[in-house]
Protein backbone atom coordinates (compact mmCIF):
# COMPACT_ATOMS: atom_id res chain seq x y z
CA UNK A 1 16.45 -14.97 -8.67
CA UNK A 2 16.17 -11.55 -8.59
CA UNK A 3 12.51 -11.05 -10.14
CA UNK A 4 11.78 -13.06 -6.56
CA UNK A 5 12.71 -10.68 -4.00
CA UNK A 6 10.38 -9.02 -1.87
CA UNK A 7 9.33 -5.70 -2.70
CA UNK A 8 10.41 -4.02 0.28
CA UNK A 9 14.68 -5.01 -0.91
CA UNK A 10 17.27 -4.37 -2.84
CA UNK A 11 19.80 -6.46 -4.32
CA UNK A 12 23.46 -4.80 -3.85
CA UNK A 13 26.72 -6.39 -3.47
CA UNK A 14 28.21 -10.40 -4.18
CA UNK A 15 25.99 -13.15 -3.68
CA UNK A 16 23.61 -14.30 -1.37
CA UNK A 17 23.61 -10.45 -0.13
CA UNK A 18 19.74 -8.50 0.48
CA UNK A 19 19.70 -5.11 2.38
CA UNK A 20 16.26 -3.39 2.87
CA UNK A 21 15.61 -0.74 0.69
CA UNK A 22 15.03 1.69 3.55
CA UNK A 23 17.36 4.56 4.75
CA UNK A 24 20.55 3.43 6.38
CA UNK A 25 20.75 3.08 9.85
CA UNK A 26 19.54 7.01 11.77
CA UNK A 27 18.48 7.31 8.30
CA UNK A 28 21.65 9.37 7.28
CA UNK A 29 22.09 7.10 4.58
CA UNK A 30 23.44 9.72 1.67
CA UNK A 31 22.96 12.64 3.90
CA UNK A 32 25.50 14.47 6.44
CA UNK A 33 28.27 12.27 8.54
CA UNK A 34 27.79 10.85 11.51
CA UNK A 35 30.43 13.72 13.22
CA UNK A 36 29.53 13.50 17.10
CA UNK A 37 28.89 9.66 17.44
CA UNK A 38 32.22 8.98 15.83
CA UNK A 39 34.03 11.74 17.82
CA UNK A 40 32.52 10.38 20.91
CA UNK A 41 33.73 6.48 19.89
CA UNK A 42 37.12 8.05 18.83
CA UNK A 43 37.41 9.92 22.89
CA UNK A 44 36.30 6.23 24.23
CA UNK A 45 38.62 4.37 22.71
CA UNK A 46 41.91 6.62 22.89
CA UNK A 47 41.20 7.22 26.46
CA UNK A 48 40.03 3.77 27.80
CA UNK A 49 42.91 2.35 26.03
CA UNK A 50 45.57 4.36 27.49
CA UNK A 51 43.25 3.44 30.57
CA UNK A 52 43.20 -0.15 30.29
CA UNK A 53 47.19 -0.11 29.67
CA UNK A 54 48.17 0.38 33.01
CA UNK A 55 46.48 -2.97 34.37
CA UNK A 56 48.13 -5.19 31.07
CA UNK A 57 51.99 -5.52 32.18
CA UNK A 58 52.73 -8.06 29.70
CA UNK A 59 51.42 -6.11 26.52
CA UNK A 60 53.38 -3.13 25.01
CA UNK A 61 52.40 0.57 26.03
CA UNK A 62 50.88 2.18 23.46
CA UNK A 63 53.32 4.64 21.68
CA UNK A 64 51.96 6.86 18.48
CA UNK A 65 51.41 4.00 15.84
CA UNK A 66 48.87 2.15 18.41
CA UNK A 67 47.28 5.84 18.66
CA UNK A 68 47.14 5.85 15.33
CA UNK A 69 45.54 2.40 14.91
CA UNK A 70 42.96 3.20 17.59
CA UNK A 71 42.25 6.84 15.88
CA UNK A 72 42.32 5.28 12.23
CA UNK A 73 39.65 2.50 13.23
CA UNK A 74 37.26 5.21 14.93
CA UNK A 75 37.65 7.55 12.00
CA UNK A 76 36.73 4.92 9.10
CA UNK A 77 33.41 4.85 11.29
CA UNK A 78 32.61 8.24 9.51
CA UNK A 79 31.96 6.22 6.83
CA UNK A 80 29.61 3.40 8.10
CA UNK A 81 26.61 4.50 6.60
CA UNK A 82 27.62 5.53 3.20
CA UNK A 83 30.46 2.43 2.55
CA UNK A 84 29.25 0.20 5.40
CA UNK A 85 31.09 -2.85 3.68
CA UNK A 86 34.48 -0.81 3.35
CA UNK A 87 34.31 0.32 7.08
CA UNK A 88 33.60 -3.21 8.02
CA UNK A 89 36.67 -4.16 6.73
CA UNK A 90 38.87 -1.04 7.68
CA UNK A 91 38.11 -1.92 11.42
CA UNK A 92 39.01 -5.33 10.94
CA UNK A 93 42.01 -4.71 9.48
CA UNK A 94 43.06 -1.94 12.24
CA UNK A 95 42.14 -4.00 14.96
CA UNK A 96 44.14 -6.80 13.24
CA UNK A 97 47.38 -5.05 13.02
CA UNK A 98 46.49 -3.34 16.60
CA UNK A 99 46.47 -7.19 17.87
CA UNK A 100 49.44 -8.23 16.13
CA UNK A 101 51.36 -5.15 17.41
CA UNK A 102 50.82 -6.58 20.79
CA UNK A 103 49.13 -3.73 21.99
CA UNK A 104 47.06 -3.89 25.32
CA UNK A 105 42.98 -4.97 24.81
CA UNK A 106 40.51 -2.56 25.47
CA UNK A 107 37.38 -0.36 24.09
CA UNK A 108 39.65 -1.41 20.49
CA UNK A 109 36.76 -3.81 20.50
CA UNK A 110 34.16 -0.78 20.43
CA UNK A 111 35.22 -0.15 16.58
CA UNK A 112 35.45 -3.54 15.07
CA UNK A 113 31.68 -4.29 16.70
CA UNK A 114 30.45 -1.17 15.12
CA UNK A 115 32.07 -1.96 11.55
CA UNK A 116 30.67 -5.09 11.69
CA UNK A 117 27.00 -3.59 12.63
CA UNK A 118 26.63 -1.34 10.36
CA UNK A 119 27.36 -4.09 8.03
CA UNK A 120 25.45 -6.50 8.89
CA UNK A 121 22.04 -3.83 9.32
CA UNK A 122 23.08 -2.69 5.91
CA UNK A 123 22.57 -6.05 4.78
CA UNK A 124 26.21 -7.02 3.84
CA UNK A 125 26.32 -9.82 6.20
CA UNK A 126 28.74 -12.03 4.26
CA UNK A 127 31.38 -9.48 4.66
CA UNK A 128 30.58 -8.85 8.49
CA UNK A 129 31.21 -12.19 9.15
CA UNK A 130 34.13 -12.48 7.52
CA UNK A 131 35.99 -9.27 8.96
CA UNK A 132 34.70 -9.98 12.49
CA UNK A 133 35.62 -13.93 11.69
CA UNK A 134 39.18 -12.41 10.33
CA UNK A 135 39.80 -10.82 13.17
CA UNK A 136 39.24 -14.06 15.63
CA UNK A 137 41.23 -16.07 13.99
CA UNK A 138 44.46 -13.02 13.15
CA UNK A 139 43.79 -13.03 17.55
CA UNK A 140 43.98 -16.90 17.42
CA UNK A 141 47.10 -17.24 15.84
CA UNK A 142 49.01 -15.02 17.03
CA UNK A 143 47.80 -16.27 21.39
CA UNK A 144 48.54 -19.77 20.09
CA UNK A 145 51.16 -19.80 17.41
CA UNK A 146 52.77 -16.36 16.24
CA UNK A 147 53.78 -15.14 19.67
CA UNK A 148 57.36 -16.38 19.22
CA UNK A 149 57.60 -13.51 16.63
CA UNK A 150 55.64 -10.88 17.93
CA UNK A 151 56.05 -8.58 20.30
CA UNK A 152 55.63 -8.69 23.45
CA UNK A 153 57.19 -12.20 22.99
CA UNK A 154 55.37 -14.26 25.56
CA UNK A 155 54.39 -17.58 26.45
CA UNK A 156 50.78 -18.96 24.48
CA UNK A 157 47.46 -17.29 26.12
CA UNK A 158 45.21 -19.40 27.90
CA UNK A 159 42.70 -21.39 26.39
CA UNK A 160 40.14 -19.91 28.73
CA UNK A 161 40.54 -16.20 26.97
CA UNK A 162 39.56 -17.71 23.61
CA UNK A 163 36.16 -18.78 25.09
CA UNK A 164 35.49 -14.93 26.07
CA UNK A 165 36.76 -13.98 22.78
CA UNK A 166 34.47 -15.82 20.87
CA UNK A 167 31.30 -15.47 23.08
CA UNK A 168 32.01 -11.59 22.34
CA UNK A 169 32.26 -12.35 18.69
CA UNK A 170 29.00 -13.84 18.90
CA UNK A 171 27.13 -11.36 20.93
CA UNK A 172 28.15 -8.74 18.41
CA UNK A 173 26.91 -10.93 15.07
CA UNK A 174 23.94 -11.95 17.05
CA UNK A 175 22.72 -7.76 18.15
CA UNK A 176 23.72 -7.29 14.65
CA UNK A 177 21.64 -9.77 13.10
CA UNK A 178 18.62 -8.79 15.14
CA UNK A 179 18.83 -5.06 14.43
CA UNK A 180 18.60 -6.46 10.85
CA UNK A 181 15.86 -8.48 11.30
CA UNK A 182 13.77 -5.80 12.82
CA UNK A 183 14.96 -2.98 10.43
CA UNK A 184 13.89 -5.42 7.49
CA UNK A 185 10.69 -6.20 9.15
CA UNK A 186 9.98 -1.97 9.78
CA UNK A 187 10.50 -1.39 6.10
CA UNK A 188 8.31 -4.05 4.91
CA UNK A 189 5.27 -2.59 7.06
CA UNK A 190 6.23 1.07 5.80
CA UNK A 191 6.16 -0.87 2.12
CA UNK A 192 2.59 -2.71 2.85
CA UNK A 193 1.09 0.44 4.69
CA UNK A 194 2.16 2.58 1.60
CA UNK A 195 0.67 0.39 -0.73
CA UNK A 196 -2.33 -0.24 1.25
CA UNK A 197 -2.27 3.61 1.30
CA UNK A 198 -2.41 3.61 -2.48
CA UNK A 199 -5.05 1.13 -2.35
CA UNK A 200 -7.27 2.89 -0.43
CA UNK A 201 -6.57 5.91 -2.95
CA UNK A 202 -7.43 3.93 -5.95
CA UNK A 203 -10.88 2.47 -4.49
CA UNK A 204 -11.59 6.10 -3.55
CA UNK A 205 -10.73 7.62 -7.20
CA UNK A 206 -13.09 4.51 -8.28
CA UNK A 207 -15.82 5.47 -6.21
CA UNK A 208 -15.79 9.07 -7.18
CA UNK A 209 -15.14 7.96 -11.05
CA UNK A 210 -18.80 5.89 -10.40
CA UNK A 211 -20.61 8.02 -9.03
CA UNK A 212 -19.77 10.75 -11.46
CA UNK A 213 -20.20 8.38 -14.32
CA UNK A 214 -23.62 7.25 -12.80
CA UNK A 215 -25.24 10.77 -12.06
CA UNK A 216 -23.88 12.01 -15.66
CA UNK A 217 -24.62 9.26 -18.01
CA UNK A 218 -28.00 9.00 -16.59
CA UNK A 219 -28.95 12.93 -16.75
CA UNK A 220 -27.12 13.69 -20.02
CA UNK A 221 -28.93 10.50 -21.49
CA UNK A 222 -32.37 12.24 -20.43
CA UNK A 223 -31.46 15.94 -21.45
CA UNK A 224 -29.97 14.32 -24.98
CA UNK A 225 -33.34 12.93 -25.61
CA UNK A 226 -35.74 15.58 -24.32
CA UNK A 227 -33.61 18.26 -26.34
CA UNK A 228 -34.04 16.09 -29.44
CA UNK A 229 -38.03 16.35 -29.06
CA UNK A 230 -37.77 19.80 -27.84
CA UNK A 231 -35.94 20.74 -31.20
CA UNK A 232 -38.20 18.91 -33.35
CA UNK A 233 -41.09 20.05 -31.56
CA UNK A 234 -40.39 23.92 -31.74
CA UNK A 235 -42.28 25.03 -33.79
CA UNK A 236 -45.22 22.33 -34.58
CA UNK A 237 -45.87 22.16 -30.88
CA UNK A 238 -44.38 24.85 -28.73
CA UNK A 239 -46.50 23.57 -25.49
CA UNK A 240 -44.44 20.24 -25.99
CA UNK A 241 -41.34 21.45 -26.48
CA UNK A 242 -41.84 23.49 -23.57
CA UNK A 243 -42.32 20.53 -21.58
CA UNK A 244 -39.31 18.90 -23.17
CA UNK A 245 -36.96 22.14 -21.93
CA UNK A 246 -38.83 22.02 -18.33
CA UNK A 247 -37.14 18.38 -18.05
CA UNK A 248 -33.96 19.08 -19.04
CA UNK A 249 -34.06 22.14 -16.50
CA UNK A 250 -35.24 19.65 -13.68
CA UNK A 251 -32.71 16.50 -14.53
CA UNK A 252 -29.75 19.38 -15.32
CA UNK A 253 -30.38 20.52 -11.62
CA UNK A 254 -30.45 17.32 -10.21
CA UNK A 255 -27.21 16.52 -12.43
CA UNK A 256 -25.56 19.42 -10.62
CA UNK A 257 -26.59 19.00 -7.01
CA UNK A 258 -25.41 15.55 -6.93
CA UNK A 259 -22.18 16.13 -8.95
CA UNK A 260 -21.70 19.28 -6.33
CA UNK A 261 -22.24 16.59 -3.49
CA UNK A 262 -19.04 14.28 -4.95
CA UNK A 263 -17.02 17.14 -4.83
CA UNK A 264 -17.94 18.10 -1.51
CA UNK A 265 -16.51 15.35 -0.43
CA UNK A 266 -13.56 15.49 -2.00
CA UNK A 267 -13.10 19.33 -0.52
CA UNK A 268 -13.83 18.06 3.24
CA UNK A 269 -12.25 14.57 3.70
CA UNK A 270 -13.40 12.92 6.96
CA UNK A 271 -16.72 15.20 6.80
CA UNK A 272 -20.09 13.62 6.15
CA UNK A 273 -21.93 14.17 2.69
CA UNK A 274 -24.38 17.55 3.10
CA UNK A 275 -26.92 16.14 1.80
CA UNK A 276 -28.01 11.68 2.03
CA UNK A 277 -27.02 9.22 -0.84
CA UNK A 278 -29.83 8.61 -2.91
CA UNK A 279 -31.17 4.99 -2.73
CA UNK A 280 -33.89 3.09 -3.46
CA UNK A 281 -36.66 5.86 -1.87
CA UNK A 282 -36.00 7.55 -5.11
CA UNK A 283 -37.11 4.95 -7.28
CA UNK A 284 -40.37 7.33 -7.79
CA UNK A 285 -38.14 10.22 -9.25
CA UNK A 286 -35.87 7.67 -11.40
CA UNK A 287 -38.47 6.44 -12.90
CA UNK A 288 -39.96 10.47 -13.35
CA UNK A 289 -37.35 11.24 -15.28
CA UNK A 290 -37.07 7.96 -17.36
CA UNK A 291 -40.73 8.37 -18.54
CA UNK A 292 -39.93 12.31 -19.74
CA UNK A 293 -37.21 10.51 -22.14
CA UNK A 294 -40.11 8.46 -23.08
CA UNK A 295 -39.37 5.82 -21.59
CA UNK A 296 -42.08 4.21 -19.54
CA UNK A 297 -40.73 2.01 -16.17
CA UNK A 298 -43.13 -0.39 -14.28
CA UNK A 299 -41.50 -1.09 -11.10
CA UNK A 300 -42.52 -4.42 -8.31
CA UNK A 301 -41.40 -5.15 -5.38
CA UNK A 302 -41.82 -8.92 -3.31
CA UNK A 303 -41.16 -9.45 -0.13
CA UNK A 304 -41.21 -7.12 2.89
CA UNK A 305 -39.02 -3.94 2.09
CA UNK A 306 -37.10 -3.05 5.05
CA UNK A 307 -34.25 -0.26 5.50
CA UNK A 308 -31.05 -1.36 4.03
CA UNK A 309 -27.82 -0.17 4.89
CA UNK A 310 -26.78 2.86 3.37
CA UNK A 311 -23.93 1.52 0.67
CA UNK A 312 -26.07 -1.34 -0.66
CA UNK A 313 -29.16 1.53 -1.33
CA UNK A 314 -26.96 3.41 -2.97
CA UNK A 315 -25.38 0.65 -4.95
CA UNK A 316 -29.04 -0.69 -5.79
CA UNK A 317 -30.43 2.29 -6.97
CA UNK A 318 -27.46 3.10 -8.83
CA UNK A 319 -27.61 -0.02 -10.63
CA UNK A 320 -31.29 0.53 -11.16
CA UNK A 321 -30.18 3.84 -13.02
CA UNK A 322 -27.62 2.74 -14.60
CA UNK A 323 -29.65 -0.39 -16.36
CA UNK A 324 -32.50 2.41 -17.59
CA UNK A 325 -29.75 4.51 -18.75
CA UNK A 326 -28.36 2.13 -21.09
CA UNK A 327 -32.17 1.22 -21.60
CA UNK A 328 -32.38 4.91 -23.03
CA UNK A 329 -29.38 5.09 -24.83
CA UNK A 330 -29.37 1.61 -26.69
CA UNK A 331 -32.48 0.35 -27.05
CA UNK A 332 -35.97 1.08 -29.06
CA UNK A 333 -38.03 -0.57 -26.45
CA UNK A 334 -40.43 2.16 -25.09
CA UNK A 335 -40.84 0.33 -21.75
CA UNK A 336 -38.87 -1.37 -18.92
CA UNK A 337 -39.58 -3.63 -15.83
CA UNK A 338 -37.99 -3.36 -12.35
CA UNK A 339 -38.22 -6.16 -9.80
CA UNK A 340 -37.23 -5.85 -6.49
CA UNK A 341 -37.23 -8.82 -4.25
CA UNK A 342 -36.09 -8.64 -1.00
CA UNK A 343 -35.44 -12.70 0.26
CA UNK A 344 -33.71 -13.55 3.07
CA UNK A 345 -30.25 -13.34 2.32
CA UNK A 346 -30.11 -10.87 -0.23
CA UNK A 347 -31.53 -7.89 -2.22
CA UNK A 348 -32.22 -9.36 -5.82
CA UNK A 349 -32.97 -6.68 -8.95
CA UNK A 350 -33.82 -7.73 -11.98
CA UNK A 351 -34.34 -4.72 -14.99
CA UNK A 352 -35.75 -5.92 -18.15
CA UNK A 353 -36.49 -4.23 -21.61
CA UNK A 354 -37.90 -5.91 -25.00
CA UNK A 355 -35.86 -4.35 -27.26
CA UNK A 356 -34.40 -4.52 -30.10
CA UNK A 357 -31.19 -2.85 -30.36
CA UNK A 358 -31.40 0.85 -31.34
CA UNK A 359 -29.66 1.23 -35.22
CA UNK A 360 -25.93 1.56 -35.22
CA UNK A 361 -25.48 1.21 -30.74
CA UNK A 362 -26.01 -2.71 -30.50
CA UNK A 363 -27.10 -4.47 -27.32
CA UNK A 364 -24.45 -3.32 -24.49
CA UNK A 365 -22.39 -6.27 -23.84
CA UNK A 366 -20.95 -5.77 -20.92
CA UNK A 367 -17.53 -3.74 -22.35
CA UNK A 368 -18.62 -0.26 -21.11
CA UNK A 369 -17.99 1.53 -17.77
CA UNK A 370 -21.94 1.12 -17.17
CA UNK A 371 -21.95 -2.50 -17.10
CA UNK A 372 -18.26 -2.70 -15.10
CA UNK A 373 -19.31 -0.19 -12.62
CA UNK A 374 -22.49 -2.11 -11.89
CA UNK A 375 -20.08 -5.47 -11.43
CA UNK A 376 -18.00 -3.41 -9.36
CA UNK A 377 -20.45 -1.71 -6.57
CA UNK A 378 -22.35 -5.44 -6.49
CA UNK A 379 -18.73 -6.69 -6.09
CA UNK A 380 -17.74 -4.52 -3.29
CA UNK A 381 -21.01 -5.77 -1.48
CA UNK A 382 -19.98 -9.33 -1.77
CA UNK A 383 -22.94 -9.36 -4.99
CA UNK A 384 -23.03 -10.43 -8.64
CA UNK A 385 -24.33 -8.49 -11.65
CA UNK A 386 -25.48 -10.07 -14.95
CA UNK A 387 -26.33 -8.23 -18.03
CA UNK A 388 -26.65 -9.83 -21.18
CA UNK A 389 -29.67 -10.23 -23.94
CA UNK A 390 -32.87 -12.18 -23.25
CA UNK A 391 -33.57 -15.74 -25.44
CA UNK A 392 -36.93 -14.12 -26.22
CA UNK A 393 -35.39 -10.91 -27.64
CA UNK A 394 -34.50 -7.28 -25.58
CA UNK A 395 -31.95 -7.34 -23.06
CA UNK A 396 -31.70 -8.27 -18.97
CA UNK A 397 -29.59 -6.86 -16.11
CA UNK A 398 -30.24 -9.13 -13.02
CA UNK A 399 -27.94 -8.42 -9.46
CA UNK A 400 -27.70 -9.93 -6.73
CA UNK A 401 -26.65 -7.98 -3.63
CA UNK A 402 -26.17 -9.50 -0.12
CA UNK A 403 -27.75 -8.25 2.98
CA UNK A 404 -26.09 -7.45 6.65
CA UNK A 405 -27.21 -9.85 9.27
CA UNK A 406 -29.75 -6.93 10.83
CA UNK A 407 -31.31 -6.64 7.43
CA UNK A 408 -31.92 -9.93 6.88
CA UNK A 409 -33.42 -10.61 10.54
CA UNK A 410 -35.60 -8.31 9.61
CA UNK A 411 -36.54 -9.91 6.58
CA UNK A 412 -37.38 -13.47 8.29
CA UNK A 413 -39.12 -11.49 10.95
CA UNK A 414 -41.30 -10.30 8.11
CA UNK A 415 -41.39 -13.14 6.95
């Protein structure tokens, strides 16, 4: 079935016939002929014919139509790359009619093997076989059988020559077949590295798209609601409102420092971030801003806190920020709980508000980016993220992020 064929192929041709869906062989497949190759093949073969003739007394000299033969054969070679299955066959067919002339052996061989390679490399095998097949058995009829009416007329040809014949026919399919094999094998790597390639650039557009979402969500949710007071404050408290403008000021700069740091990155690939990733050490300033949106976060920690490795910091506090950004944005509870428990084998945070739902936003159920970009740094850490609402009312995020053998040595040692 076609729908079954590796990624790296094409189909082309009859039945049973794959070629790789790389260039042609010297990767002039479509491009310019292949000139000085062929002209060189063409000068081997004309000349170690006329060569080989003087040693082969009981073959006919060659006169202008075995020149032709031997120049026609070379010359379809132009062609190998573009029509490899039609140049298969041309060679065949010269060589055939060059054997049946009676014409003496020699380099004539040169064409027929390269016919046949560039078919077989191309992927045509079936018809490779057959012309280089065609042209054993055209040879073994006329040595055993048609040399009563064929020049040069002479007695059958040894058994011995056929046995040389075909271990050349073989040698030729089996180089051919090789070259295949390791031209299909070269274009399936180039295939997996490309798509590993675009793998790689998806994760990192991913990253970027969480980080951004993360840092923006959370600010924007805190300047939304501090610009809300600050407007209804105005004018019956000005010192408040004041306060409320001061915030958005500080969590608009922080916005814009840490969106600046993404996009450093981006601008220097291979260069390390100016500035460190924020992780849990921040907790302090998360929880800052939170309470200027009103929103007031007790935060515990069991177990022995030790340094964790820099991804899973950033992926815990980001998770942390996340869960009292959706806190801000969805829910009328005025105040949130953050557990940190640092066991043995793993970094566990649990965030938990009471609630309800604000009017019109519902509980977040897990369908937004917040949510999936949570699952998604806990998931590239070999952790779990739940989020879903509490039996007792309000609404829990709870992840689970596994620790690097040094952390959690550490953490037993503590222990």
């Amino acid at each position: 079935m076609d729908n079954a064929r590796p990624p790296w192929a094409r189909r082309h041709g009859g039945a049973g016939e794959w070629r790789a869906a790389a260039p042609a062989p010297g990767g002039r497949s479509g491009g310019r002929l292949p000139w000085r190759s062929t002209l060189v093949v063409a000068v081997l073969v004309t000349v170690g014919s006329n060569a080989a003739a003087h040693g082969q007394h009981g073959r006919l000299p060659l006169d202008p139509l075995g020149h032709a033969l031997l120049l026609a054969g070379a010359v379809l070679l132009l062609l190998r790359h573009r029509h490899p299955r039609a140049t298969a066959l041309g060679t065949a067919a010269c060589s055939a009619a060059y054997f049946a002339a009676g014409y003496p052996y020699g380099p004539v061989f040169v064409t027929l093997a390269l016919g046949a390679f560039a078919a077989i490399v191309a992927g045509h095998r079936v018809v490779a076989w057959c012309a280089v097949g065609g042209v054993w058995l055209v040879h073994l009829l006329i040595a055993h059988w048609l040399y009563r009416w064929l020049p040069p007329h002479l007695g059958p040809a040894p058994w011995g020559q056929e046995l040389v014949v075909t271990a050349w026919v073989a040698a030729v399919v089996a180089v051919s077949e090789v070259a295949r094999m390791r031209r299909e094998q070269l274009a399936r790597m180039r295939a997996e590295r490309a798509a590993a390639e675009r793998r790689r650039a998806d994760e990192e557009r991913l990253r970027i798209a969480r980080e951004l979402h993360d840092v923006l969500a959370h600010s924007i949710s805190v300047i939304n609601v501090q610009a809300g007071v600050g407007l209804a404050l105005l004018d019956s408290d000005p010192e408040q409102a004041r306060t409320a403008l001061t915030t958005i000021k500080a969590a608009s700069k922080e916005a814009l420092g840490e969106v600046r740091q993404v996009l450093d990155t981006l601008r220097t690939p291979g260069d390390a971030p100016r500035a460190p990733a924020p992780g849990l050490d921040r907790l302090p300033e998360l929880t800052e801003q939170a309470g200027g949106a009103g929103l007031a976060v007790d935060v515990t920690t069991e177990g022995a806190r030790v340094a964790l490795p820099p991804g899973t910091d950033l992926a815990a506090f980001r998770i942390v920020q996340e869960a009292l950004t959706n806190i801000v944005r969805h829910s009328g509870s005025r105040t949130a709980r953050v557990r940190l428990r640092y066991a043995p084998g793993a970094l566990e945070i649990r965030v938990d508000d009471d609630g309800p739902a604000t009017a019109g936003t519902g509980e977040p159920t897990g369908g937004g980016n917040g949510l999936a970009g949570m699952r998604e740094r806990a998931a590239a850490l070999g952790g779990t993220v739940e989020a879903g609402p509490r039996p007792d009312g309000g609404f829990r995020v709870r992840a689970c992020i596994p620790l690097t053998t040094a952390a959690r040595t550490a953490i037993e040692e503590e222990s």
